[in-house]
Protein backbone atom coordinates (compact mmCIF):
# COMPACT_ATOMS: atom_id res chain seq x y z
CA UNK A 1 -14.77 -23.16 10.57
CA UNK A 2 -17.84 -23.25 12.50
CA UNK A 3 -16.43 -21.27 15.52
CA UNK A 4 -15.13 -18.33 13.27
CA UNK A 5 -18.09 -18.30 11.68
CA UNK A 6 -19.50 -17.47 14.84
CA UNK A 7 -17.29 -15.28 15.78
CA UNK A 8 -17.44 -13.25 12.39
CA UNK A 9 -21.38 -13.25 12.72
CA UNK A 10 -21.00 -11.70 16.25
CA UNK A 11 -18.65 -9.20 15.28
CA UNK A 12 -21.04 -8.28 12.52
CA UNK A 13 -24.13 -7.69 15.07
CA UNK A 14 -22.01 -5.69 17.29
CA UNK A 15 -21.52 -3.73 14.61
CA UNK A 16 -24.33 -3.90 12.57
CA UNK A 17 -23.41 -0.87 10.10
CA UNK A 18 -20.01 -2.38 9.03
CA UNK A 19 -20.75 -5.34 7.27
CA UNK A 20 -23.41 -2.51 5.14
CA UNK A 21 -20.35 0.30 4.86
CA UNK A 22 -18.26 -2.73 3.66
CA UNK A 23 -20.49 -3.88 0.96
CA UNK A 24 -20.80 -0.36 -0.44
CA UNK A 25 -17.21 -0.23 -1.09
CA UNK A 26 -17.17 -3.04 -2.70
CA UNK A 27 -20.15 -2.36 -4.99
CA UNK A 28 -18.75 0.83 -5.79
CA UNK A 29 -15.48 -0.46 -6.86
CA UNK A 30 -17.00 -3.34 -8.78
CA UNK A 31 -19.39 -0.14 -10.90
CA UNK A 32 -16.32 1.43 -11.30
CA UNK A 33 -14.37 -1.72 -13.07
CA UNK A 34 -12.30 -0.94 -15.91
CA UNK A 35 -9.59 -2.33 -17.72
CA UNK A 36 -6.02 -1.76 -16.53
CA UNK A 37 -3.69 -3.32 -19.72
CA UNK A 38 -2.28 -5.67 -16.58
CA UNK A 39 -2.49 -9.83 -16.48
CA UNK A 40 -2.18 -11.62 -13.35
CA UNK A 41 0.64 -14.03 -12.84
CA UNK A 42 -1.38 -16.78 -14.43
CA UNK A 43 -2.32 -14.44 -17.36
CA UNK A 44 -5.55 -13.74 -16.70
CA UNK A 45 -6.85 -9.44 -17.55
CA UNK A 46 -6.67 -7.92 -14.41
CA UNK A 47 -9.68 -4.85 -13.57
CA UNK A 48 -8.99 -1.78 -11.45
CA UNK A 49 -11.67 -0.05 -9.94
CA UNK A 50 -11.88 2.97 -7.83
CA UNK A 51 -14.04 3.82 -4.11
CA UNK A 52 -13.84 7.78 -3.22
CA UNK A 53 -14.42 8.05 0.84
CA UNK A 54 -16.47 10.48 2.39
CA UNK A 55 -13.43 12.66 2.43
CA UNK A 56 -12.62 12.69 -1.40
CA UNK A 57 -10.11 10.67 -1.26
CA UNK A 58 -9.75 8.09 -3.85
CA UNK A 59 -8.70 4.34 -3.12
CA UNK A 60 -7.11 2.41 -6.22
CA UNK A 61 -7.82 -1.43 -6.19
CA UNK A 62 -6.52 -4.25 -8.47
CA UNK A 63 -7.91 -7.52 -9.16
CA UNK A 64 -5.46 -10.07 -8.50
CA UNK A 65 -5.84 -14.20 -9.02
CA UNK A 66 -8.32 -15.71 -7.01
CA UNK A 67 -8.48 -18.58 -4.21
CA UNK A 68 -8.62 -21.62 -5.38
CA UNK A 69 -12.32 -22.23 -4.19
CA UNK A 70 -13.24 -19.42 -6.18
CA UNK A 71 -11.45 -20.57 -9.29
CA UNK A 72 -13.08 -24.28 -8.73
CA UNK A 73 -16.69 -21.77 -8.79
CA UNK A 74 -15.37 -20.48 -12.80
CA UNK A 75 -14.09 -16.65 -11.17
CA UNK A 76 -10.48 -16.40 -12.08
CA UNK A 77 -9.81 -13.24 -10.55
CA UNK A 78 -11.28 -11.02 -7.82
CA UNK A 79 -10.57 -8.25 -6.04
CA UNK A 80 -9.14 -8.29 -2.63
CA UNK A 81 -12.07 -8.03 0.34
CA UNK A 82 -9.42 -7.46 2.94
CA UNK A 83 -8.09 -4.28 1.14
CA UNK A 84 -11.99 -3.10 1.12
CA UNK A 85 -12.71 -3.63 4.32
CA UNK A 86 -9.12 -2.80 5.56
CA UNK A 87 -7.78 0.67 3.24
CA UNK A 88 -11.00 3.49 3.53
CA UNK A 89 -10.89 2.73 7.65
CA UNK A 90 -7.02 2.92 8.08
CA UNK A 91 -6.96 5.88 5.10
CA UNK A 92 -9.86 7.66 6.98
CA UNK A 93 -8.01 7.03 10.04
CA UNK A 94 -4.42 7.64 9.81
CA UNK A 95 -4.96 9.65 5.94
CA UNK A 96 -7.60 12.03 7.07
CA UNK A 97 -8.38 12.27 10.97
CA UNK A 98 -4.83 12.19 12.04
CA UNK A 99 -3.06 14.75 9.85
CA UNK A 100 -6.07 17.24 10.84
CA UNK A 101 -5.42 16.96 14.60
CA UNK A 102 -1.53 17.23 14.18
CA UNK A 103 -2.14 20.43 12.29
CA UNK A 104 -4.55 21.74 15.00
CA UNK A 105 -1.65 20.84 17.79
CA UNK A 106 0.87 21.98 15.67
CA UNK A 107 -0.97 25.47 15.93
CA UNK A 108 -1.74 25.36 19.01
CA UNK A 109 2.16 24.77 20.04
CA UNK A 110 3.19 27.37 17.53
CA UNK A 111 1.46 29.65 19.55
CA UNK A 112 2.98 29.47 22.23
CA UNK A 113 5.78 31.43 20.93
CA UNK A 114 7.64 31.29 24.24
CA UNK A 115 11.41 29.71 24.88
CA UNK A 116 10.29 26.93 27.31
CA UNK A 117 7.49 26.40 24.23
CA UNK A 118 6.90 22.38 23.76
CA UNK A 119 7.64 20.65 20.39
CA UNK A 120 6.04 17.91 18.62
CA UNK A 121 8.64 15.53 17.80
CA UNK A 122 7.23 12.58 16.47
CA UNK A 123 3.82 10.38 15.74
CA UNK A 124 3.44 6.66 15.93
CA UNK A 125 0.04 6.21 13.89
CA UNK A 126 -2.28 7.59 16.49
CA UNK A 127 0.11 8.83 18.70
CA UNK A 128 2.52 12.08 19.65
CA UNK A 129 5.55 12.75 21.49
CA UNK A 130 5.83 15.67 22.80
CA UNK A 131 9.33 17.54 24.22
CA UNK A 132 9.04 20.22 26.98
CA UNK A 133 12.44 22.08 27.54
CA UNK A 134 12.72 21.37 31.75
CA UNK A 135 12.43 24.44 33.46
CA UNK A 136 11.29 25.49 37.15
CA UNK A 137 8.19 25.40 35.84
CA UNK A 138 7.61 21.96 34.20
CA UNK A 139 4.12 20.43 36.16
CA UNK A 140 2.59 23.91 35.53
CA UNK A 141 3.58 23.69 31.68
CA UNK A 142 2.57 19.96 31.49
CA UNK A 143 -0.70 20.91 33.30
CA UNK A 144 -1.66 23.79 30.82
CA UNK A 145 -0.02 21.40 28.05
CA UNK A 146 -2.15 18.25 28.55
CA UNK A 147 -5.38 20.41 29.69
CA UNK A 148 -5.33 21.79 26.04
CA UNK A 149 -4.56 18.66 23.94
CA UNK A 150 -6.57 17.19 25.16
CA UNK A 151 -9.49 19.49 24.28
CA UNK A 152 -7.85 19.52 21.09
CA UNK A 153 -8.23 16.48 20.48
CA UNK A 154 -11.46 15.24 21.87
CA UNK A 155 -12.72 17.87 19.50
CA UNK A 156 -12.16 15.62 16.34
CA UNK A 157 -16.11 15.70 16.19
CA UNK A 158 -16.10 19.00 15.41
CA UNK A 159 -12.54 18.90 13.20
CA UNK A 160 -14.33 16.86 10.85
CA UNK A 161 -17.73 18.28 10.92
CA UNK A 162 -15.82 21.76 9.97
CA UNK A 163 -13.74 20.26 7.07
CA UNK A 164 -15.35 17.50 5.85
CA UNK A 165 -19.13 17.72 6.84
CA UNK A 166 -19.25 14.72 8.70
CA UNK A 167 -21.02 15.04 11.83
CA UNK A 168 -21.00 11.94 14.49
CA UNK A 169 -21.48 11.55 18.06
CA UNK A 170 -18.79 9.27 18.58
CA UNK A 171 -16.69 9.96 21.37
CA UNK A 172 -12.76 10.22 20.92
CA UNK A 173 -10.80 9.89 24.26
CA UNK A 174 -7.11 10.90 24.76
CA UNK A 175 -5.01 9.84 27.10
CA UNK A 176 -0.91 11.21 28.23
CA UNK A 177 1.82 9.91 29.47
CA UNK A 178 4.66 11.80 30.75
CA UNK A 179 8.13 10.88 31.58
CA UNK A 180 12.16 11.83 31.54
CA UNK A 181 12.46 9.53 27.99
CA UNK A 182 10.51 7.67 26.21
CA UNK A 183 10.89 4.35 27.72
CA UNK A 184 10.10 5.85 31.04
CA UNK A 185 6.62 7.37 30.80
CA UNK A 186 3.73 7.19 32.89
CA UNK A 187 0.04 7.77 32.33
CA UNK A 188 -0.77 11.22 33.57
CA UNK A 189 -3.90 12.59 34.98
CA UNK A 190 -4.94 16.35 36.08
């Protein structure tokens, strides 16, 4: 206990603003607390409350029974602090930030408009795979491809700064890998 407690306490000093961002969710969903109808397994009244991210988007959380050694302390239900500290990140994340790039590459491919034009074929949470019809002219297209994305999507700075507001300083680095199939790729550097 007393060695993740250390290590929990470090994590928090390294990143001093979390632990603060955290405990803002968590007030605002406990202000927000209101009555769902619902009883937890054991029958107690279960609360929902709501957090809306920096985005607008709204997260929906339900109290649920509590641990034991919170129902030894007289609180019989509670609301999860992993989905707090877990949903607005990975919804900001793979809800927000993600879809925005894929539409900016998306319209960046689409104009192309050419027949050796690459397609995006797929995502894997922060990832894209990318087919480019071979041709004669492959490295050049790969080149002028990965040159691009990539300012693409170092840009999310100013992505989010145009649609959301949010400005930050926090860098976002992208890197490729090329290859004949998926199982097969490389990193790649200009």
């Amino acid at each position: 206990m007393k060695r993740a407690q250390e290590f929990i306490d470090n994590y928090y000093t390294r990143y001093w603003g979390l632990k603060a961002f955290q405990d803002s969710v968590a007030e605002e969903v406990e202000a927000s607390k209101f009555k769902t109808g619902k009883h937890t397994s054991t029958g107690y009244p279960i609360h929902g409350g709501i957090y809306r991210s920096i985005t607008g988007r709204s997260y929906y959380f339900e109290e649920q029974d509590a641990p034991e050694w919170m129902r030894e302390k007289g609180t019989y239900t509670s609301f999860s602090p992993t989905k707090f500290k877990n949903y607005p990140i990975q919804g900001f994340a793979t809800g927000d930030v993600v879809p925005e790039m894929l539409g900016r590459v998306n319209r960046y491919l689409y104009s192309w408009k050419r027949t050796d034009n690459p397609l995006l074929i797929n995502t894997v949470h922060d990832s894209m795979l990318l087919d480019v019809p071979p041709n004669d002219n492959i490295t050049s297209i790969m080149r002028h491809v990965v040159v691009d994305l990539q300012a693409i999507l170092e840009d999310v700075p100013k992505a989010l700064e145009e649609r959301w507001g949010i400005t930050t300083d926090l860098p976002f680095n992208v890197g490729f890998e090329v290859g004949d199939s998926w199982g097969t790729t490389k990193k790649y550097s200009i």
